[in-house]
PDB file of N, CA and C in Angstrom:
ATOM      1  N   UNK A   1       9.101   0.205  13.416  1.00  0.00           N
ATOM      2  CA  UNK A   1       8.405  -0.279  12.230  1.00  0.00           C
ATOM      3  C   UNK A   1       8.816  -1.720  11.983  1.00  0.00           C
ATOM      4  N   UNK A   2       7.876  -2.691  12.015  1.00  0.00           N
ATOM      5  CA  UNK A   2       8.337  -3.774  12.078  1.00  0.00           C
ATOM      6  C   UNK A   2       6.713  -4.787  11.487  1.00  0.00           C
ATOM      7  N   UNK A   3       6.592  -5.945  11.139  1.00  0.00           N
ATOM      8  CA  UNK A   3       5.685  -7.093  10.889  1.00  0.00           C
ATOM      9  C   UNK A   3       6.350  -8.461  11.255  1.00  0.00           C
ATOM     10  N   UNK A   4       5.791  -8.962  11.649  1.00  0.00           N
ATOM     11  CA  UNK A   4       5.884 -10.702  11.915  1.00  0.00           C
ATOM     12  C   UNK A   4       6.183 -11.259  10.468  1.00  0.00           C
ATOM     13  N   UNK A   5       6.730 -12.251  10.422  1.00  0.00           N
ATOM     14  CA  UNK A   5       6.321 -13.339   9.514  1.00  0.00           C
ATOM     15  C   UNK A   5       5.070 -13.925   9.309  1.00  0.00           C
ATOM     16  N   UNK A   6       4.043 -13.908  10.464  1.00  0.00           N
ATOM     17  CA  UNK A   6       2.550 -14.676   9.980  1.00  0.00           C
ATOM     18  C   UNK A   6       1.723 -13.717   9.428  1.00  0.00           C
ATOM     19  N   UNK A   7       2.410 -12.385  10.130  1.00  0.00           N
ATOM     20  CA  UNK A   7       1.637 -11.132   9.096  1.00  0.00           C
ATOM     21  C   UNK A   7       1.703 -10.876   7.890  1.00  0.00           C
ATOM     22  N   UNK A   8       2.912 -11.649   7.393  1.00  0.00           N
ATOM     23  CA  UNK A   8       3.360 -11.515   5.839  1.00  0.00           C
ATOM     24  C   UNK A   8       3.021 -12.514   5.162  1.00  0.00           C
ATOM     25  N   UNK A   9       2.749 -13.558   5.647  1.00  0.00           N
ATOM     26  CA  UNK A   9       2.128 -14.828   4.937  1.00  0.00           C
ATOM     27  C   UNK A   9       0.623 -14.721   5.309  1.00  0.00           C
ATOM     28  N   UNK A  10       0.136 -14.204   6.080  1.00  0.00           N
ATOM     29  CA  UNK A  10      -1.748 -13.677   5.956  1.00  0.00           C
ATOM     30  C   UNK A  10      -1.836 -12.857   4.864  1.00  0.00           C
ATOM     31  N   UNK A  11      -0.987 -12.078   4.586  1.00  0.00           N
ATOM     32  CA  UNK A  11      -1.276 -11.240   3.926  1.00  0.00           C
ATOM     33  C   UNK A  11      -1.102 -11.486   2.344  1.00  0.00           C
ATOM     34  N   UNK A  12      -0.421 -11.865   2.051  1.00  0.00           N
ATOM     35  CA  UNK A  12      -0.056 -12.728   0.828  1.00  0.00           C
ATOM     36  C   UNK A  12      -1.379 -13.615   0.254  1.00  0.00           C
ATOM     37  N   UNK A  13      -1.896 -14.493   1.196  1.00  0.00           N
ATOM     38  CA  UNK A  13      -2.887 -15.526   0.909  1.00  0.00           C
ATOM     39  C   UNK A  13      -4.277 -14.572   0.933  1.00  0.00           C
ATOM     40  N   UNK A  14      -4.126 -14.013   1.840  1.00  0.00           N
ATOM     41  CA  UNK A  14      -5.333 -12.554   1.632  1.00  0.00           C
ATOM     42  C   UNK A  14      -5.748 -11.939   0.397  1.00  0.00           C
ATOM     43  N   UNK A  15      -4.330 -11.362  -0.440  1.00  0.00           N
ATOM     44  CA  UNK A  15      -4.451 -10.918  -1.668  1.00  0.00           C
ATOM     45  C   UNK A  15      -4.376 -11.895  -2.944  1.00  0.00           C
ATOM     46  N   UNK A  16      -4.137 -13.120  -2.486  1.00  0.00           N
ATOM     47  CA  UNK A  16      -4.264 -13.832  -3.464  1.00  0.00           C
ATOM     48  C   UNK A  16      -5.792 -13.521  -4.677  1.00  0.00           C
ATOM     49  N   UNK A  17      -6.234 -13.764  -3.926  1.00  0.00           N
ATOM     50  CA  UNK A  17      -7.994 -12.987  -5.360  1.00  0.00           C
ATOM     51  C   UNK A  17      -7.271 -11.656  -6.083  1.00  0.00           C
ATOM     52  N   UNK A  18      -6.297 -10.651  -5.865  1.00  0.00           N
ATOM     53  CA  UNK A  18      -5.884  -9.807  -6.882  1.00  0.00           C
ATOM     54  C   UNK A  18      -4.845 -10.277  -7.463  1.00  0.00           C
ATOM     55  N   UNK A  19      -4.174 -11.442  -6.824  1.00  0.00           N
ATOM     56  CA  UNK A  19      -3.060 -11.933  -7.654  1.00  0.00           C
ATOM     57  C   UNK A  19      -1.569 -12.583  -6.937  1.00  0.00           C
ATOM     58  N   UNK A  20      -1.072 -12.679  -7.434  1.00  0.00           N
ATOM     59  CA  UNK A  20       0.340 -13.185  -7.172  1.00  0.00           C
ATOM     60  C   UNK A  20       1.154 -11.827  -6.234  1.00  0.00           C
ATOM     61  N   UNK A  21       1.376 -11.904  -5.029  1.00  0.00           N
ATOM     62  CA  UNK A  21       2.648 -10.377  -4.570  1.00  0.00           C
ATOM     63  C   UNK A  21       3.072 -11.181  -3.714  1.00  0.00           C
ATOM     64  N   UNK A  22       4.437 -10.508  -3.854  1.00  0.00           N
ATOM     65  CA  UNK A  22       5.602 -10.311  -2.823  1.00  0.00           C
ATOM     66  C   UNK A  22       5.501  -9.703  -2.057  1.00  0.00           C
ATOM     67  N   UNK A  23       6.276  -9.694  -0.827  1.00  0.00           N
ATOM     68  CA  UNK A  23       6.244  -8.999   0.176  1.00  0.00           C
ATOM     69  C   UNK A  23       8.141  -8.942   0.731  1.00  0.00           C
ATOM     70  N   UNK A  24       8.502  -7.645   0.643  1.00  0.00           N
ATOM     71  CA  UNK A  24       9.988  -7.208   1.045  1.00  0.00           C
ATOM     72  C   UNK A  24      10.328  -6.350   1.878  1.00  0.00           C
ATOM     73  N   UNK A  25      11.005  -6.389   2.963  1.00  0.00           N
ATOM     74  CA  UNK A  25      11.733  -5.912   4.228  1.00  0.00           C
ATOM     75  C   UNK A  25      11.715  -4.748   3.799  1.00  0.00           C
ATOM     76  N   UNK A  26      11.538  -3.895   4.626  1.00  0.00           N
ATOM     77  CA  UNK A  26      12.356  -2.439   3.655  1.00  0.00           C
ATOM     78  C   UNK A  26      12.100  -1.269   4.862  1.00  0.00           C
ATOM     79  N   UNK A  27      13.440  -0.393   5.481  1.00  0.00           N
ATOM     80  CA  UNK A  27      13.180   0.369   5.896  1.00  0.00           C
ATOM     81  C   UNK A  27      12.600  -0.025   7.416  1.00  0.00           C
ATOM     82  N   UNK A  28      12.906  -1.028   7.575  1.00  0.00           N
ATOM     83  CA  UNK A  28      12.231  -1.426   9.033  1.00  0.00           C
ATOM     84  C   UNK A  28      10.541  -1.997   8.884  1.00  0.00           C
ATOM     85  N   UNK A  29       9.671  -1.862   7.530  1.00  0.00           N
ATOM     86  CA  UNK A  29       8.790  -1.843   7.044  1.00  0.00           C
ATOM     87  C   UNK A  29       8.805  -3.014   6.229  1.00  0.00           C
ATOM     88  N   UNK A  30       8.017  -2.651   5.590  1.00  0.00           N
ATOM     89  CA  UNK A  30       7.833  -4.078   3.850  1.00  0.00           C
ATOM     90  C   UNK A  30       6.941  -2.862   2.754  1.00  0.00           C
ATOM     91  N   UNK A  31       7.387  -3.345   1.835  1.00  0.00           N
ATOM     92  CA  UNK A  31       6.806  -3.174   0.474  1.00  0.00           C
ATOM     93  C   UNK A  31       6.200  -4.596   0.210  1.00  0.00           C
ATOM     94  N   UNK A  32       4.987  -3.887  -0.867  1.00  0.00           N
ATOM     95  CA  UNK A  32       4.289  -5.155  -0.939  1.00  0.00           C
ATOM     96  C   UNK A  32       3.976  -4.609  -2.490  1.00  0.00           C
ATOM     97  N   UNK A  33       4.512  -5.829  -3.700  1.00  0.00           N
ATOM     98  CA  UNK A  33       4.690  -5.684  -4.992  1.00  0.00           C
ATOM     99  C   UNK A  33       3.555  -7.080  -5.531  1.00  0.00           C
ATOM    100  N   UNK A  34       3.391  -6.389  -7.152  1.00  0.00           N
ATOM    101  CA  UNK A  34       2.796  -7.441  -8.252  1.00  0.00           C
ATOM    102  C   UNK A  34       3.777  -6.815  -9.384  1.00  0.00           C
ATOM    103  N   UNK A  35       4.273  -8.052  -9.643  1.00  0.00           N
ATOM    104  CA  UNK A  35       4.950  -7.771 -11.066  1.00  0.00           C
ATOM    105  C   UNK A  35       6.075  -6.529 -10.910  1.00  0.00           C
ATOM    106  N   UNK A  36       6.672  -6.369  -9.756  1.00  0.00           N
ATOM    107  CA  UNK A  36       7.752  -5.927  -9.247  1.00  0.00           C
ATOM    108  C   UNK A  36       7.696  -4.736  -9.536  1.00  0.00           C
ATOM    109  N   UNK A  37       5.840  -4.366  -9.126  1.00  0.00           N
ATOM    110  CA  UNK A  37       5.617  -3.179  -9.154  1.00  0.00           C
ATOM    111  C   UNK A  37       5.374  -2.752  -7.287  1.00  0.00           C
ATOM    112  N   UNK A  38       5.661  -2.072  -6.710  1.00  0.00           N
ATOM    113  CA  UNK A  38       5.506  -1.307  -5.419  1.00  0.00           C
ATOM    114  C   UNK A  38       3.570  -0.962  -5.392  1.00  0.00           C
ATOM    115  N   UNK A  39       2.936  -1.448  -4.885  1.00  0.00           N
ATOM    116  CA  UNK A  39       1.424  -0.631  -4.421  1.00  0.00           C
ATOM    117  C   UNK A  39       1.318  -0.545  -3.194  1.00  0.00           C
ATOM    118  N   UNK A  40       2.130  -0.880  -2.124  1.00  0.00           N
ATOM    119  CA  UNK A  40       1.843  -0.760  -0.837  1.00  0.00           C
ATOM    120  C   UNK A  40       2.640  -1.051   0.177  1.00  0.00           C
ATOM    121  N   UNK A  41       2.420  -0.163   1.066  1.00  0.00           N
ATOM    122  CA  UNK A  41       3.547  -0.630   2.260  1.00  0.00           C
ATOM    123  C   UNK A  41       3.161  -1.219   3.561  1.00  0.00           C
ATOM    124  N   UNK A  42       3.801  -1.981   4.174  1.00  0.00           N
ATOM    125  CA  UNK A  42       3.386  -2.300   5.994  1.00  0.00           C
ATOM    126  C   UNK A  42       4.483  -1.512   6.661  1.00  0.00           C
ATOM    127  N   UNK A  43       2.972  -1.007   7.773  1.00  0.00           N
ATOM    128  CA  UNK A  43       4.398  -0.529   8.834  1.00  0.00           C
ATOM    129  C   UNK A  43       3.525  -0.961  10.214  1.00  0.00           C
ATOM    130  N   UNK A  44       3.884  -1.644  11.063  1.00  0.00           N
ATOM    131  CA  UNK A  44       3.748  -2.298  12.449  1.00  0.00           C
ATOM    132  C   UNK A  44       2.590  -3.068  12.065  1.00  0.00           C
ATOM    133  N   UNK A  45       2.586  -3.917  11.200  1.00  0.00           N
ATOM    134  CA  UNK A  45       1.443  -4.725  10.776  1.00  0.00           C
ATOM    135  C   UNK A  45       0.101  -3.690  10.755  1.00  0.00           C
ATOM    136  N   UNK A  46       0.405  -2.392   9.343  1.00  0.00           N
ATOM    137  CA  UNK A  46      -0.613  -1.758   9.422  1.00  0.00           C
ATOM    138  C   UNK A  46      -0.103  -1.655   7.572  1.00  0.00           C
ATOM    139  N   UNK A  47      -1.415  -2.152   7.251  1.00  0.00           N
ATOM    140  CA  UNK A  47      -1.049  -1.765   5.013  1.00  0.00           C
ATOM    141  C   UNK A  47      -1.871  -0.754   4.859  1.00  0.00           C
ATOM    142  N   UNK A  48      -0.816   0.195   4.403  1.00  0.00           N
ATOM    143  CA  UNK A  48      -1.191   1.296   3.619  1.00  0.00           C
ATOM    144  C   UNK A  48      -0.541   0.882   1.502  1.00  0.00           C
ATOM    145  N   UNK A  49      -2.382   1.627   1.081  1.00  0.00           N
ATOM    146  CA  UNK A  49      -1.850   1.116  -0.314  1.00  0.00           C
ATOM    147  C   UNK A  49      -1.711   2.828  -0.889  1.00  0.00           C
ATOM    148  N   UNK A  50      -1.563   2.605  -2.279  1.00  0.00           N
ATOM    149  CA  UNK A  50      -0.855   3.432  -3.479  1.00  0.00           C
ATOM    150  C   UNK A  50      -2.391   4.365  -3.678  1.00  0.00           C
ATOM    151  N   UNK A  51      -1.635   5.606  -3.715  1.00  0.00           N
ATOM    152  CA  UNK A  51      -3.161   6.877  -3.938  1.00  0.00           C
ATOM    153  C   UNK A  51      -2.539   7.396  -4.989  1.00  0.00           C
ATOM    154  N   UNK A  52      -3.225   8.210  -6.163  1.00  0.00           N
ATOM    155  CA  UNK A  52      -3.240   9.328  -6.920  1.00  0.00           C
ATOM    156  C   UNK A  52      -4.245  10.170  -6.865  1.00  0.00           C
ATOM    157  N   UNK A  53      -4.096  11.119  -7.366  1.00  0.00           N
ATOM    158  CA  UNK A  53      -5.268  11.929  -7.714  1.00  0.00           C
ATOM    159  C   UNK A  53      -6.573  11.315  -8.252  1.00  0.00           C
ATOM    160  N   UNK A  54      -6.698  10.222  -8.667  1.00  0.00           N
ATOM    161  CA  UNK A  54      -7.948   9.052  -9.261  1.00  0.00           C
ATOM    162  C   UNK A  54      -8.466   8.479  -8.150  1.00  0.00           C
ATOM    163  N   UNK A  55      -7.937   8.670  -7.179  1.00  0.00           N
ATOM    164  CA  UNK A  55      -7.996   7.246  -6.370  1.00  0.00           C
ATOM    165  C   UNK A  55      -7.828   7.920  -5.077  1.00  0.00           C
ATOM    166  N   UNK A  56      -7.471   9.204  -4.796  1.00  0.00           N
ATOM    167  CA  UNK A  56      -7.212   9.873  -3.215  1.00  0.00           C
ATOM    168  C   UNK A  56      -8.421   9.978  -2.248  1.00  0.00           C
ATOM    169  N   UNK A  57      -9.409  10.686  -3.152  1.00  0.00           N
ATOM    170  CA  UNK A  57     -10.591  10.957  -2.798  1.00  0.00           C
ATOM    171  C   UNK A  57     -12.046   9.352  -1.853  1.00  0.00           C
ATOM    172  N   UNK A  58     -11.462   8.279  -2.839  1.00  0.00           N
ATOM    173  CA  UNK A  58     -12.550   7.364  -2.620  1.00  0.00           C
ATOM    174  C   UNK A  58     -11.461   6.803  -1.028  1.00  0.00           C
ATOM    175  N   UNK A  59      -9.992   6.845  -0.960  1.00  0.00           N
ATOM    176  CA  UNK A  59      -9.742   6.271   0.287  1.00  0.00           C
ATOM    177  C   UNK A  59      -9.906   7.633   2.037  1.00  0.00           C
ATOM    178  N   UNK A  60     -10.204   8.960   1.016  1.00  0.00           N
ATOM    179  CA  UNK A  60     -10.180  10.024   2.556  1.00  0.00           C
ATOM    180  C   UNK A  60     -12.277   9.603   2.416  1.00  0.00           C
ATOM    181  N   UNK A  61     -12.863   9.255   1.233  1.00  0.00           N
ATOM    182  CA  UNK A  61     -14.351   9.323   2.090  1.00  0.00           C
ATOM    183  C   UNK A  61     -14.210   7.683   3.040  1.00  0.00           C
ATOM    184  N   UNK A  62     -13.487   7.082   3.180  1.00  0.00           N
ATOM    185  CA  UNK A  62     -13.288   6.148   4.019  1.00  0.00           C
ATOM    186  C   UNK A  62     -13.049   6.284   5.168  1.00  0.00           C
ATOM    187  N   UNK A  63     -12.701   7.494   5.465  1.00  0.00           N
ATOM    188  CA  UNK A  63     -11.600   8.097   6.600  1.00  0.00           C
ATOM    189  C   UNK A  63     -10.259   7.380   6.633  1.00  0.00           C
ATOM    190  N   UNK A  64      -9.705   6.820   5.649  1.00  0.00           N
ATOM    191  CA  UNK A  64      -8.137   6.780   5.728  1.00  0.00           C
ATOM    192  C   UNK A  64      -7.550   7.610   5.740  1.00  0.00           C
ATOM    193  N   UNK A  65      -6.269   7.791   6.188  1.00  0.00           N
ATOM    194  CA  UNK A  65      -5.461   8.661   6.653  1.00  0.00           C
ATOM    195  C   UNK A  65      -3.954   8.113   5.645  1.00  0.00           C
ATOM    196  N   UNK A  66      -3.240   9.306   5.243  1.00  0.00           N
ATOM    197  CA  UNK A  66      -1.882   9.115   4.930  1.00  0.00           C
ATOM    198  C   UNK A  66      -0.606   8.009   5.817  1.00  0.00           C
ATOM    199  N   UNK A  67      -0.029   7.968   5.214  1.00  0.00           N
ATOM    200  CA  UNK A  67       1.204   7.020   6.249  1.00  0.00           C
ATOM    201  C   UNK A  67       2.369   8.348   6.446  1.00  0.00           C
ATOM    202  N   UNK A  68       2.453   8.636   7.070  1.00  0.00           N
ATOM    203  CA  UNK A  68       3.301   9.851   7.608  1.00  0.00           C
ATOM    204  C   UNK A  68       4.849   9.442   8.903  1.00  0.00           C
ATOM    205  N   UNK A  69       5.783   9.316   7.755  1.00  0.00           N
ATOM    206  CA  UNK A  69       6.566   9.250   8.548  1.00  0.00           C
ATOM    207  C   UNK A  69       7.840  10.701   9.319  1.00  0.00           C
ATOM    208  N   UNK A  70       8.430  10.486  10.109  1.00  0.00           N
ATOM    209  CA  UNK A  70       9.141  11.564  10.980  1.00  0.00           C
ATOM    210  C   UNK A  70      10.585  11.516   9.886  1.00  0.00           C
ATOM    211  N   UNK A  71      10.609  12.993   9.169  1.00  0.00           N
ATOM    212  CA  UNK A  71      12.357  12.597   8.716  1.00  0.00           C
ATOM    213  C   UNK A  71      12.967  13.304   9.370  1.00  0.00           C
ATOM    214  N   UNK A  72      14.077  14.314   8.726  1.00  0.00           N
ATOM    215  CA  UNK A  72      15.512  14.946   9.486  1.00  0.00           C
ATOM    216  C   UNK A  72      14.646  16.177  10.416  1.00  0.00           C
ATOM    217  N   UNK A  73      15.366  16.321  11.856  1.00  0.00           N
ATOM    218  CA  UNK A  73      14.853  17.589  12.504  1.00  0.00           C
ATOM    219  C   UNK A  73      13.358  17.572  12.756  1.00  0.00           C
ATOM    220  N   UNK A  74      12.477  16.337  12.825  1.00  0.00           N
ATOM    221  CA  UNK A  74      11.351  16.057  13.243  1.00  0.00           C
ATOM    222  C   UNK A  74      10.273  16.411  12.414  1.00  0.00           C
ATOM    223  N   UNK A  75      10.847  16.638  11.274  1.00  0.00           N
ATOM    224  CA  UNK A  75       9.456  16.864  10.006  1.00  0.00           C
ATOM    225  C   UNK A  75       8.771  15.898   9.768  1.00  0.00           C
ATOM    226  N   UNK A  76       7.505  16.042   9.957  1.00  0.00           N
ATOM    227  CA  UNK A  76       6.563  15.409   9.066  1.00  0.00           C
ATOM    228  C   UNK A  76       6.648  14.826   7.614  1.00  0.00           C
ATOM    229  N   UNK A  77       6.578  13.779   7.144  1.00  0.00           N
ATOM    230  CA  UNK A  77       6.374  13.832   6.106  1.00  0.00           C
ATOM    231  C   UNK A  77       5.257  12.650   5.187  1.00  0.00           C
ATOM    232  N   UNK A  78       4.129  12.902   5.118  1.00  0.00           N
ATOM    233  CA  UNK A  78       2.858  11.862   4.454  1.00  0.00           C
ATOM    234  C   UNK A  78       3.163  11.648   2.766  1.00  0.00           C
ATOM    235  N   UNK A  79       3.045  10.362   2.514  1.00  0.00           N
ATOM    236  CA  UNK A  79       3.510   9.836   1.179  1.00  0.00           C
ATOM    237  C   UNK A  79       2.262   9.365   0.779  1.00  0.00           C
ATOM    238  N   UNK A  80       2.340   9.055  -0.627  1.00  0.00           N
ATOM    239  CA  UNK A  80       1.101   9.022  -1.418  1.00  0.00           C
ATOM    240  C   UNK A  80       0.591   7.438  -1.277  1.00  0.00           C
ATOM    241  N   UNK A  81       0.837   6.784   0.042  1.00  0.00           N
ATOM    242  CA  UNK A  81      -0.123   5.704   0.245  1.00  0.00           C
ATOM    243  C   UNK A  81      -1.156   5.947   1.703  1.00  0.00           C
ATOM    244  N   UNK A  82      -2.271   5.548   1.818  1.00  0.00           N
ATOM    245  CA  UNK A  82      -2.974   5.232   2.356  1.00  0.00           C
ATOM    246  C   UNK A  82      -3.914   4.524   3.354  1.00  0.00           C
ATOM    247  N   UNK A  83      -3.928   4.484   4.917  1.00  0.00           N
ATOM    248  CA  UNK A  83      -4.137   3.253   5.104  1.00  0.00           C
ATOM    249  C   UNK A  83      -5.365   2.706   4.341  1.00  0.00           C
ATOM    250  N   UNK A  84      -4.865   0.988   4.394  1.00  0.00           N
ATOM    251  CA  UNK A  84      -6.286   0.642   3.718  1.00  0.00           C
ATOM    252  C   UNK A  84      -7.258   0.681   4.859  1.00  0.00           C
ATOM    253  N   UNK A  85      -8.665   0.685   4.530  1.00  0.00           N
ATOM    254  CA  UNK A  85     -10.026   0.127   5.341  1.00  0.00           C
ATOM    255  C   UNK A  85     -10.132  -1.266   6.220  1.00  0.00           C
ATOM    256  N   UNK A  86     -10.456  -0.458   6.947  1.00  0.00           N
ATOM    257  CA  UNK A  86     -10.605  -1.740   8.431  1.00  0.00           C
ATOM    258  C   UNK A  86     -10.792  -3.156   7.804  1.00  0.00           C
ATOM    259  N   UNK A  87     -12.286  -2.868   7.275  1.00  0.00           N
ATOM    260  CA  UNK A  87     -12.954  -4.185   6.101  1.00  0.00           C
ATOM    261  C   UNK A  87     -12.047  -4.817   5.742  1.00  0.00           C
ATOM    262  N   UNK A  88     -11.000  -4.357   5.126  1.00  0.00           N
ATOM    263  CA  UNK A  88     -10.287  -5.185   4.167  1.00  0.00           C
ATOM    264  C   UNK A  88      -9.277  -6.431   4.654  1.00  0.00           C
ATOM    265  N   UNK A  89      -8.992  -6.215   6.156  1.00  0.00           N
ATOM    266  CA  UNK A  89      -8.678  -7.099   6.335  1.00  0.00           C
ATOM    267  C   UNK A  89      -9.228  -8.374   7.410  1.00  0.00           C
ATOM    268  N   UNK A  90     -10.683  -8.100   7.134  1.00  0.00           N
ATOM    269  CA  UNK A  90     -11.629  -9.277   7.726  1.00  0.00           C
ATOM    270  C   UNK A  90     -12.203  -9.848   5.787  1.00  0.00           C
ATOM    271  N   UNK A  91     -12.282  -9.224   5.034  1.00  0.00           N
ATOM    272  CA  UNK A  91     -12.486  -9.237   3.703  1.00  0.00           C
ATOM    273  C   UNK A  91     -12.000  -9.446   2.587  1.00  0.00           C
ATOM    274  N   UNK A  92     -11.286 -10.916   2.340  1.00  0.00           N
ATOM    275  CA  UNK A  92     -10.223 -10.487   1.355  1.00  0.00           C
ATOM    276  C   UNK A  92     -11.161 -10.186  -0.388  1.00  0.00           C
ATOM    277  N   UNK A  93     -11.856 -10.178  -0.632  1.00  0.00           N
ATOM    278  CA  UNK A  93     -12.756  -9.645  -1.641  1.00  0.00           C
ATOM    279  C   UNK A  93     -12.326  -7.883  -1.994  1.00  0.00           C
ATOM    280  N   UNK A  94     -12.680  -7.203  -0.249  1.00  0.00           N
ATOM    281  CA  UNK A  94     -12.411  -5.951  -0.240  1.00  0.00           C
ATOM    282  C   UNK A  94     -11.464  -5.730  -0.850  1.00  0.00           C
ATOM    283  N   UNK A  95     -10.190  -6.330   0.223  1.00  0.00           N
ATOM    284  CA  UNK A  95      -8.631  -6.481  -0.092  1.00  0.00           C
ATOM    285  C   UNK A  95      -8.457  -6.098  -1.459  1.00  0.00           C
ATOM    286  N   UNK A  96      -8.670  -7.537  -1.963  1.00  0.00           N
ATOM    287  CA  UNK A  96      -8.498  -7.324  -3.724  1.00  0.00           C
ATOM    288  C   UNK A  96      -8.988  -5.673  -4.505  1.00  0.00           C
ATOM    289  N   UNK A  97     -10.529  -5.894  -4.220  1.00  0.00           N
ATOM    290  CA  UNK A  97     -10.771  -4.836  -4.724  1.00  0.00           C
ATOM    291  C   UNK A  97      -9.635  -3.341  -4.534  1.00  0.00           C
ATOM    292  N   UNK A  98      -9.174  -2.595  -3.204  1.00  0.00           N
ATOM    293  CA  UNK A  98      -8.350  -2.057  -2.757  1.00  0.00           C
ATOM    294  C   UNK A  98      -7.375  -1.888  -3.460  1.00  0.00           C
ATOM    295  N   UNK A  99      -6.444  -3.221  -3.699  1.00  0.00           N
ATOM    296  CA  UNK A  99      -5.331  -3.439  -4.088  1.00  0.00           C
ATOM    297  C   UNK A  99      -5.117  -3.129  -5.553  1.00  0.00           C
ATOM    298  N   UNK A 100      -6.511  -3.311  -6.250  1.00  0.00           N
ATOM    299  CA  UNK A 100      -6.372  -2.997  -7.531  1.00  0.00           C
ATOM    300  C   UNK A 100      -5.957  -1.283  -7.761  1.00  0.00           C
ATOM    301  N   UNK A 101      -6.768  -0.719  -7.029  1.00  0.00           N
ATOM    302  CA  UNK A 101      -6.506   0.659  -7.116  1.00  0.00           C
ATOM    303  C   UNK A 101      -5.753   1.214  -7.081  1.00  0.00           C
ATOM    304  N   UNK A 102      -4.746   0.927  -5.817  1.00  0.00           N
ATOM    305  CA  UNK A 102      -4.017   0.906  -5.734  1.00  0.00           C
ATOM    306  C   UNK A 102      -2.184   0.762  -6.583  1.00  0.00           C
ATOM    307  N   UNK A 103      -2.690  -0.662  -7.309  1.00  0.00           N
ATOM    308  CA  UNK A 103      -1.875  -1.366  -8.166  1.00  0.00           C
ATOM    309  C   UNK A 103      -2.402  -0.230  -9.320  1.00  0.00           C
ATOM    310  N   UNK A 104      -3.722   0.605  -9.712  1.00  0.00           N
ATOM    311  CA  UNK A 104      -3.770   1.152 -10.890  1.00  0.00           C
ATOM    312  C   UNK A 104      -3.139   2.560 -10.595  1.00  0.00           C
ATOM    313  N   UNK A 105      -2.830   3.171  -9.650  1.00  0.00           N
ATOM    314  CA  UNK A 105      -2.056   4.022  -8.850  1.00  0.00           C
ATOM    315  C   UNK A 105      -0.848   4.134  -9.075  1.00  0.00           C
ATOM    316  N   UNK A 106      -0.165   2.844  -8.643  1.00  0.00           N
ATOM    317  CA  UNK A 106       1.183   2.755  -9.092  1.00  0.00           C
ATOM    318  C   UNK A 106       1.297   3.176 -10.307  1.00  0.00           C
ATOM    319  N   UNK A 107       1.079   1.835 -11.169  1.00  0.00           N
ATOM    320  CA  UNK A 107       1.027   1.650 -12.950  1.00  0.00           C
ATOM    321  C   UNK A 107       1.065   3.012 -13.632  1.00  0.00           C
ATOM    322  N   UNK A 108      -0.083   4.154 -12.799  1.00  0.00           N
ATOM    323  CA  UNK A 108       0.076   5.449 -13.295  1.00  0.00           C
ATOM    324  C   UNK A 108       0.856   5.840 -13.365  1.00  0.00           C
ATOM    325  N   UNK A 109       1.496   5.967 -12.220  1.00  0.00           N
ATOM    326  CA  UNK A 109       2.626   6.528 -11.789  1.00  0.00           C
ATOM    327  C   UNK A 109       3.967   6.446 -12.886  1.00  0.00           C
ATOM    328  N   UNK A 110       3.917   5.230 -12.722  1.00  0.00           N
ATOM    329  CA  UNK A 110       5.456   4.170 -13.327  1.00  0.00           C
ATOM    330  C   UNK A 110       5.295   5.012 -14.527  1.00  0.00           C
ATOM    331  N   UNK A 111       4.056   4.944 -15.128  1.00  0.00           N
ATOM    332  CA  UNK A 111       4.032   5.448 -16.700  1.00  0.00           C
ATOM    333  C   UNK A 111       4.284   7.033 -17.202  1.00  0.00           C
ATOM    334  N   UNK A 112       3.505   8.275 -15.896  1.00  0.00           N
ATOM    335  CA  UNK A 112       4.535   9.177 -15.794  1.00  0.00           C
ATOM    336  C   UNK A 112       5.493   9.409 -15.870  1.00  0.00           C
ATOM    337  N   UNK A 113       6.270   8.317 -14.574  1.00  0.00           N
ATOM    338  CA  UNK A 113       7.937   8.813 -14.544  1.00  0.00           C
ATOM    339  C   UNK A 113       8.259   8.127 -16.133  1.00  0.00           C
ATOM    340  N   UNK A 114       8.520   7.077 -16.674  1.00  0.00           N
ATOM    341  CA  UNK A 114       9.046   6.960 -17.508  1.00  0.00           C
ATOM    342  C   UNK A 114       9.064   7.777 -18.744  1.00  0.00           C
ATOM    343  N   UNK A 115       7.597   8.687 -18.806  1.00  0.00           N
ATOM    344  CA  UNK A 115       7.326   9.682 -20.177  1.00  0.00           C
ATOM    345  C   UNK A 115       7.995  10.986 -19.838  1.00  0.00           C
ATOM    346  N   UNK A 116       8.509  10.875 -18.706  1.00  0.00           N
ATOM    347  CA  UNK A 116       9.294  12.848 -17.868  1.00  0.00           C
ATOM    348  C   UNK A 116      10.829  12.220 -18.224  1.00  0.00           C
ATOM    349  N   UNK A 117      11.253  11.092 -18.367  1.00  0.00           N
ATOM    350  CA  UNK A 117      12.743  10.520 -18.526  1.00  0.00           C
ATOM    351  C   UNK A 117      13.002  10.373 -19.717  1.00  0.00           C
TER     352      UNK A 117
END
C-alpha cells in the first residue's frame, strides 16, 4: 500500500472545487481530510471515499466496491469507504461532487459517535 508524491499533489489540486484537504501517510496508505475530518483513503494510488447508509447505495449502483483489507489469520475485512468512480478522476467536477458525500458521511458519523459518548 503505497502513493507517489505526484499522486498526492494531483489529487489535492483535483479536489480543490470541494475545498481545501490534506493528505496523510497512514498505514502504508493516506487519509485524505477537510477540516481534520477523515472522508477518504488511498491505497496504491486508488481513493476510496466515506459511505453510510445515505450514501452506500448511490456508490454500489456505480459498481464500486468496498476497500477490503487482509487482518489477523487472513480475514477479510471491508470498511465503510468506497472506491470512488472511474469518472472522477478524469473529472474533477465529479470528484467534488463525490467528495461531498462522502465528507457528508463522515460529518454523520463524527456526530453519532460524539451523541453515544
Amino acid at each position: 500500500m503505497s502513493f507517489s508524491n505526484e499522486f498526492k499533489e494531483f489529487l489535492i489540486e483535483h479536489l480543490a472545487g470541494f475545498g481545501p484537504v490534506t493528505i496523510r501517510r497512514m498505514f502504508g496508505g493516506g487519509g485524505i481530510y477537510r477540516d481534520g475530518l477523515m472522508f477518504g483513503i488511498i491505497d496504491e494510488e486508488t481513493v476510496y471515499l466515506k459511505v453510510d447508509d445515505e450514501t452506500r447505495a448511490r456508490f454500489e449502483a456505480e459498481g464500486s466496491e468496498p476497500f477490503v483489507y487482509a487482518a489477523a489469520k487472513g480475514k477479510q475485512v471491508a470498511m465503510g469507504y468506497y472506491h470512488a468512480p472511474e469518472r472522477c478522476m478524469d473529472d474533477a467536477g465529479e470528484m467534488a461532487e463525490w467528495a461531498r458525500l462522502a465528507y457528508g458521511a463522515a460529518l454523520r458519523a463524527q456526530r453519532k459517535k460524539s451523541h453515544s459518548t
